[in-house]
C-alpha atoms as a PDB file:
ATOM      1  CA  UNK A   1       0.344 -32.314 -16.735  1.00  0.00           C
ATOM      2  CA  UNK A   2      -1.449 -34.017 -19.864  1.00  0.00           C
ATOM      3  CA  UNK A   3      -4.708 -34.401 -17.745  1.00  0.00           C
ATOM      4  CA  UNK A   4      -4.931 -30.938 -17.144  1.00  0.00           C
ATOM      5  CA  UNK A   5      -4.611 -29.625 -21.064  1.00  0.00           C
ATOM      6  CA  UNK A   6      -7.052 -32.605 -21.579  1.00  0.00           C
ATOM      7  CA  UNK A   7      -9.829 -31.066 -19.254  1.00  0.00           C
ATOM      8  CA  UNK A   8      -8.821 -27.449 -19.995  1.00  0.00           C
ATOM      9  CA  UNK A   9      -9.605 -28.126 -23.511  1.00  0.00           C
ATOM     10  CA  UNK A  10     -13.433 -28.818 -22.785  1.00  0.00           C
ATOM     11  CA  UNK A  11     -13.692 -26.092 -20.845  1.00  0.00           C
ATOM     12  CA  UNK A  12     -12.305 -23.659 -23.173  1.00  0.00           C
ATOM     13  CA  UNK A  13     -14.313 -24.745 -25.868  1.00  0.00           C
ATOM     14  CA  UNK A  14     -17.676 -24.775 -23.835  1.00  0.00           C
ATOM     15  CA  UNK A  15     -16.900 -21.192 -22.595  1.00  0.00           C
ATOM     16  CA  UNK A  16     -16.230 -19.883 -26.305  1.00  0.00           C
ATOM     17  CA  UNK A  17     -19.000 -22.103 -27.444  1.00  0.00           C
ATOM     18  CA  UNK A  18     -21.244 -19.893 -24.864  1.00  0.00           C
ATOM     19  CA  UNK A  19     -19.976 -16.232 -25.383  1.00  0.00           C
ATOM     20  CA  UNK A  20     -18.535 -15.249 -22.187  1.00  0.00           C
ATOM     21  CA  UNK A  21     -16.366 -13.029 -23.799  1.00  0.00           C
ATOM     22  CA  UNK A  22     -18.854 -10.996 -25.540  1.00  0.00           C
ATOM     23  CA  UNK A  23     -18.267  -7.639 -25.780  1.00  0.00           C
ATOM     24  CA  UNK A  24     -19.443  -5.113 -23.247  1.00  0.00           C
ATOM     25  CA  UNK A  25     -22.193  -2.795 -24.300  1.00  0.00           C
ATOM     26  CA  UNK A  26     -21.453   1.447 -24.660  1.00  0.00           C
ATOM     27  CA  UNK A  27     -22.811   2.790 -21.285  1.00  0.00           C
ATOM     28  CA  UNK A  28     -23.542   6.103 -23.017  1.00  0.00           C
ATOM     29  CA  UNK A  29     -20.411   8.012 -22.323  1.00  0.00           C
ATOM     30  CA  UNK A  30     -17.762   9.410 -24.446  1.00  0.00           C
ATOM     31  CA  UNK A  31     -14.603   8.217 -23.156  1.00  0.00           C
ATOM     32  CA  UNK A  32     -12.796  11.494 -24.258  1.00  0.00           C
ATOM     33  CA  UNK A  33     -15.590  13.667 -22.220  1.00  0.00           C
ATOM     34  CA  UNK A  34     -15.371  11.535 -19.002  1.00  0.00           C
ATOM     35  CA  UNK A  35     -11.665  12.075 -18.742  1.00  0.00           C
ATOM     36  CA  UNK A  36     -11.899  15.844 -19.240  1.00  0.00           C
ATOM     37  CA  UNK A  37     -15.052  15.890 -16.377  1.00  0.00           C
ATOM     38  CA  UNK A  38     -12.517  14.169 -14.030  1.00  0.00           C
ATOM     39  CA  UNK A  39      -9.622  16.582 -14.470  1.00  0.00           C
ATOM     40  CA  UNK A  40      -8.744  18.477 -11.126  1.00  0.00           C
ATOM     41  CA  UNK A  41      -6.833  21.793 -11.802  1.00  0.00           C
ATOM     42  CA  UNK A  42      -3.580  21.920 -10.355  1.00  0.00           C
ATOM     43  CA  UNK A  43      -3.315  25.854  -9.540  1.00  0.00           C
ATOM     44  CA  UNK A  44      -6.030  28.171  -8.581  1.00  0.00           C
ATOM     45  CA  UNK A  45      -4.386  31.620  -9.373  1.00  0.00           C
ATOM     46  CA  UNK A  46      -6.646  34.898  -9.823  1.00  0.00           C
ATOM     47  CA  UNK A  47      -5.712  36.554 -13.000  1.00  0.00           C
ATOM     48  CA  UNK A  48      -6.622  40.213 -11.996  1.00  0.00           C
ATOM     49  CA  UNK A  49      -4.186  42.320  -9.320  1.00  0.00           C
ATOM     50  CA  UNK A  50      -5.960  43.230  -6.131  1.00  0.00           C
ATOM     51  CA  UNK A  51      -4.478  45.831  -3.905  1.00  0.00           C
ATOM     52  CA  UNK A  52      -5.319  45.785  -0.188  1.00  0.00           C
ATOM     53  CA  UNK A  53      -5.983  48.094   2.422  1.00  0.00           C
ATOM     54  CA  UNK A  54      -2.591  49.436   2.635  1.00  0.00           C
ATOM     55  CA  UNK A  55      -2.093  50.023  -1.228  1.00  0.00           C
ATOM     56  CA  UNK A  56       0.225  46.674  -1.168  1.00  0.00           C
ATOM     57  CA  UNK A  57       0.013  44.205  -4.215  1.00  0.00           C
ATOM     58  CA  UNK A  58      -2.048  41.444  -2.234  1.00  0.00           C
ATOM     59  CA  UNK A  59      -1.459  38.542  -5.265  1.00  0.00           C
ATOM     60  CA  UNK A  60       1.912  37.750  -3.191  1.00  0.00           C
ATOM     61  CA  UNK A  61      -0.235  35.155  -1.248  1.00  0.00           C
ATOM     62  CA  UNK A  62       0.516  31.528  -1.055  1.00  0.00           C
ATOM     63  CA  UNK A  63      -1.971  28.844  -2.339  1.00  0.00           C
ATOM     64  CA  UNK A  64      -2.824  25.764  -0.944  1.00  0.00           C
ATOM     65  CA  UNK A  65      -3.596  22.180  -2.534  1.00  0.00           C
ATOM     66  CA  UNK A  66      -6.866  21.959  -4.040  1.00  0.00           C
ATOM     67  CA  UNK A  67      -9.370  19.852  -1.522  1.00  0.00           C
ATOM     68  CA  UNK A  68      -9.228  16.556  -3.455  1.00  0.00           C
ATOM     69  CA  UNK A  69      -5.577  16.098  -3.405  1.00  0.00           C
ATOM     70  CA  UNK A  70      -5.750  16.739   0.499  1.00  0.00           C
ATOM     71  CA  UNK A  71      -8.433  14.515   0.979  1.00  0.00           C
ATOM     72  CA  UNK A  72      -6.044  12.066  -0.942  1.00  0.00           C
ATOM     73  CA  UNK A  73      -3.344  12.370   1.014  1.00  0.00           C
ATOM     74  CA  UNK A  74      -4.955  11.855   4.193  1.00  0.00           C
ATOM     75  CA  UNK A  75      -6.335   8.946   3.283  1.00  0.00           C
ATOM     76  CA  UNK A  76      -3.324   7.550   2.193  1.00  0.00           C
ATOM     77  CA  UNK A  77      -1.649   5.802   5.488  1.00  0.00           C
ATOM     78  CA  UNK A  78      -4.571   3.989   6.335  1.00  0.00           C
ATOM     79  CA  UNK A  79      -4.554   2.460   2.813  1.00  0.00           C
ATOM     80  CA  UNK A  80      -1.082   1.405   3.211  1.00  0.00           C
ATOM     81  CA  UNK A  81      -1.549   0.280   6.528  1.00  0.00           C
ATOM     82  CA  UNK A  82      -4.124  -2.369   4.844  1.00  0.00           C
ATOM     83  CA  UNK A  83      -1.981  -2.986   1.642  1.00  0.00           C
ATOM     84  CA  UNK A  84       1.112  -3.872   4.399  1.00  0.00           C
ATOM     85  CA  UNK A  85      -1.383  -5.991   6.647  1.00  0.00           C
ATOM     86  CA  UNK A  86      -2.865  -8.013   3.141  1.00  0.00           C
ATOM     87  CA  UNK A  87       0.714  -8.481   2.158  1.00  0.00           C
ATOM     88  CA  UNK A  88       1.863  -9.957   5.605  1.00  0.00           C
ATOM     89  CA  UNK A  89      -0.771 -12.440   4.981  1.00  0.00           C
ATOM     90  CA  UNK A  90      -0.314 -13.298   1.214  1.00  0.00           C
ATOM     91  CA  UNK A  91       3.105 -14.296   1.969  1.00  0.00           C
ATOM     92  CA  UNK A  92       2.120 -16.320   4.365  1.00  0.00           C
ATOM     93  CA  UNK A  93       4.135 -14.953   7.627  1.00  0.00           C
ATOM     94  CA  UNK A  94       1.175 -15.369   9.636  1.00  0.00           C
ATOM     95  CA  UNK A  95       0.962 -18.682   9.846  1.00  0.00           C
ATOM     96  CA  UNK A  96       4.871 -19.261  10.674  1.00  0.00           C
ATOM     97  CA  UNK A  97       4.466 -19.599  14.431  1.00  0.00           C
ATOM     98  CA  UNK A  98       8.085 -19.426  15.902  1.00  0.00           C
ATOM     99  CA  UNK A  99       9.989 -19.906  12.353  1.00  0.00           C
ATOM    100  CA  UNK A 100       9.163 -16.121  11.464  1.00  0.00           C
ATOM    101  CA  UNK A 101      12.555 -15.332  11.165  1.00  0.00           C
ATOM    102  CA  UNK A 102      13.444 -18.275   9.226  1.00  0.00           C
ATOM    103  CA  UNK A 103      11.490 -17.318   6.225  1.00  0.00           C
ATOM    104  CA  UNK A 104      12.803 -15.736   3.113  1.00  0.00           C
ATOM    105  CA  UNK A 105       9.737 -13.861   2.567  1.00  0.00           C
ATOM    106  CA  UNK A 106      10.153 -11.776   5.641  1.00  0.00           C
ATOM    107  CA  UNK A 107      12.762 -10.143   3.655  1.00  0.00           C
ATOM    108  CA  UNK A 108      10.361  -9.323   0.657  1.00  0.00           C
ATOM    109  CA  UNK A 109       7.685  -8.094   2.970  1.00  0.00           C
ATOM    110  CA  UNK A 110       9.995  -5.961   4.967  1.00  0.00           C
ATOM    111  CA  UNK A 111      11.446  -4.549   1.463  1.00  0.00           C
ATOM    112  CA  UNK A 112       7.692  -3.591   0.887  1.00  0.00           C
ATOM    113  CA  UNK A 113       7.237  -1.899   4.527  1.00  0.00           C
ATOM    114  CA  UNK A 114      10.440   0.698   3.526  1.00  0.00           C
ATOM    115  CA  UNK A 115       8.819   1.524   0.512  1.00  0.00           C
ATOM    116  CA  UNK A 116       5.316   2.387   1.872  1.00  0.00           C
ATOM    117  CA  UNK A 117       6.125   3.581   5.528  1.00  0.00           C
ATOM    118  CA  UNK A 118       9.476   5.995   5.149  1.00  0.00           C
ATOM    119  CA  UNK A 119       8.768   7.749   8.893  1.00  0.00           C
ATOM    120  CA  UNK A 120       8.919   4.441  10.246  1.00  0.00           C
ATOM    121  CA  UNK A 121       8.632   1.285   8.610  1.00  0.00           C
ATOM    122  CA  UNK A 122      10.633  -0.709  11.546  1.00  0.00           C
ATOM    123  CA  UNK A 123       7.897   0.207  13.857  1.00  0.00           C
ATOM    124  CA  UNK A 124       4.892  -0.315  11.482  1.00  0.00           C
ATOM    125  CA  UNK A 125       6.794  -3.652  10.943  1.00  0.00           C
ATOM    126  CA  UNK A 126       6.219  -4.502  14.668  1.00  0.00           C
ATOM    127  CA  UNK A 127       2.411  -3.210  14.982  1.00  0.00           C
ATOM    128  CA  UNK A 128       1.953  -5.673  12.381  1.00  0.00           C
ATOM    129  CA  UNK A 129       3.742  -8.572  13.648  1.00  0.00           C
ATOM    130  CA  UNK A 130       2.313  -8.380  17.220  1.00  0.00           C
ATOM    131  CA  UNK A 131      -1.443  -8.473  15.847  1.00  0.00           C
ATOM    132  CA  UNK A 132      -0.671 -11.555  14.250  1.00  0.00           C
ATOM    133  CA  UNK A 133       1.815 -12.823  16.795  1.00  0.00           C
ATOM    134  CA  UNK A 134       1.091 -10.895  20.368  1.00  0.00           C
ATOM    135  CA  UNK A 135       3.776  -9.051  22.165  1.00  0.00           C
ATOM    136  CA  UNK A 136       5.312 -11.486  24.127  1.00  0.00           C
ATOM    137  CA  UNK A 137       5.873 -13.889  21.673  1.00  0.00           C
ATOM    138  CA  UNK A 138       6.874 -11.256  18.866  1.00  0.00           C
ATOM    139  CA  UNK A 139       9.629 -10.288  21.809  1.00  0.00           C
ATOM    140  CA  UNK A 140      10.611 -13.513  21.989  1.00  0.00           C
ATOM    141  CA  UNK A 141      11.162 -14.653  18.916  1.00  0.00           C
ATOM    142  CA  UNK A 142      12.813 -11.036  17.750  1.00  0.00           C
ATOM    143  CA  UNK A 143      15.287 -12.165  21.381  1.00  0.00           C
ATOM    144  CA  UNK A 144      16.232 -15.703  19.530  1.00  0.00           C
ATOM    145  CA  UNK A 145      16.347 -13.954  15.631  1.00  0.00           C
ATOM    146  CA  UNK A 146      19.341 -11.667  16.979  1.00  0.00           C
ATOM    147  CA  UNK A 147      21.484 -14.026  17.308  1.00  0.00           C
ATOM    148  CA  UNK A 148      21.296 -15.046  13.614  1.00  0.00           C
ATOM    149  CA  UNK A 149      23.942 -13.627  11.160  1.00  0.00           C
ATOM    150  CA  UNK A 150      21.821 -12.692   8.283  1.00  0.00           C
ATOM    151  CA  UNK A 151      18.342 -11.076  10.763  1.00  0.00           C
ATOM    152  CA  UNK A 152      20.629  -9.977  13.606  1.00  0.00           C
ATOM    153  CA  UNK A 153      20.335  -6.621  11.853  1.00  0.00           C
ATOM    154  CA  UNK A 154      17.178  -6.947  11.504  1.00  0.00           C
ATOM    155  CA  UNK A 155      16.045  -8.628  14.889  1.00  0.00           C
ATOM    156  CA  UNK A 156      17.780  -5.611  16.536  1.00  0.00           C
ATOM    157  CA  UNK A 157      16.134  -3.029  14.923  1.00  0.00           C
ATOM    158  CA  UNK A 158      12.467  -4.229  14.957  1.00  0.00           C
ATOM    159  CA  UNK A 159      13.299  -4.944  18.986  1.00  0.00           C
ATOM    160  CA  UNK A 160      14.569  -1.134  19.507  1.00  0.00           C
ATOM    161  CA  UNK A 161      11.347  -0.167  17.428  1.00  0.00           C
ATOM    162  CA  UNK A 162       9.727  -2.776  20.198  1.00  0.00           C
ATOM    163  CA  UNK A 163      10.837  -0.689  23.109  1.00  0.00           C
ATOM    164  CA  UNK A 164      10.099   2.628  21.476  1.00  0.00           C
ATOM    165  CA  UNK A 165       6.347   2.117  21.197  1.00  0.00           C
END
């Protein structure tokens, strides 16, 4: 542990020593302006009263998101689709051929999946597992987790979300 403070201190000094840390240059805009550029009005409401053909009050009508926010929500499954996929991996469950089940980060990463999927998660848990894993063997190993008292749960749900695809 020594070793390392010995050859961090070197390092430290050489990259102070060198100005890495320099401060970054003004790009030209006012911080305060580029905020109020980026601001997105929540309602679009006319001010004045129309009247339509049939002398009704026509500002009754019902208003829709503005387009960026719609744009934003559509795009927001396949981001957590990706965020799910990178987290599968990060916790290593990808590389736990047969011992899936066995791991206490299955529990984390299936904690994760409820809070980004809530139509679903058990079967987005499965589409993930079966790229990594295949069908068959995700079946199988789901078939021997059931059995287990603390995944049986578990194991049984992801298999009915199995048979439901």
């Amino acid at each position: 542990m020594r070793l390392c403070y010995i050859l961090l201190l070197p390092v430290v000094t050489f990259l102070a020593s060198v100005g890495v840390a320099s401060p970054v240059s003004s790009s030209g805009i006012h911080p305060l302006t580029a905020i109020r550029d980026k601001i997105v009005d929540k309602r679009h409401l006319r001010a004045e009263i129309r009247i339509d053909y049939d002398n009704n009050n026509a500002s009754d009508e019902e208003r829709g998101l503005p387009l960026p926010v719609a744009g934003q929500l559509a795009s927001t499954s396949p981001y957590k689709a990706k965020l799910a996929q990178k987290a599968f991996e990060l916790l290593s469950l990808d590389k736990r051929k047969g011992f899936l089940f066995g791991s206490p980060n299955l529990k984390t990463w299936s904690d994760l999946m409820l809070k980004l999927d809530k139509n679903d998660p058990k079967g987005s848990m499965t589409d993930i597992m079966s790229i990594y894993y295949g069908e068959n063997a995700l079946a199988r190993y789901i078939q021997s987790a059931k059995v287990s008292p603390s995944m049986g749960k578990l194991a049984t749900d992801l298999q009915t979300a199995q048979f439901a695809k």
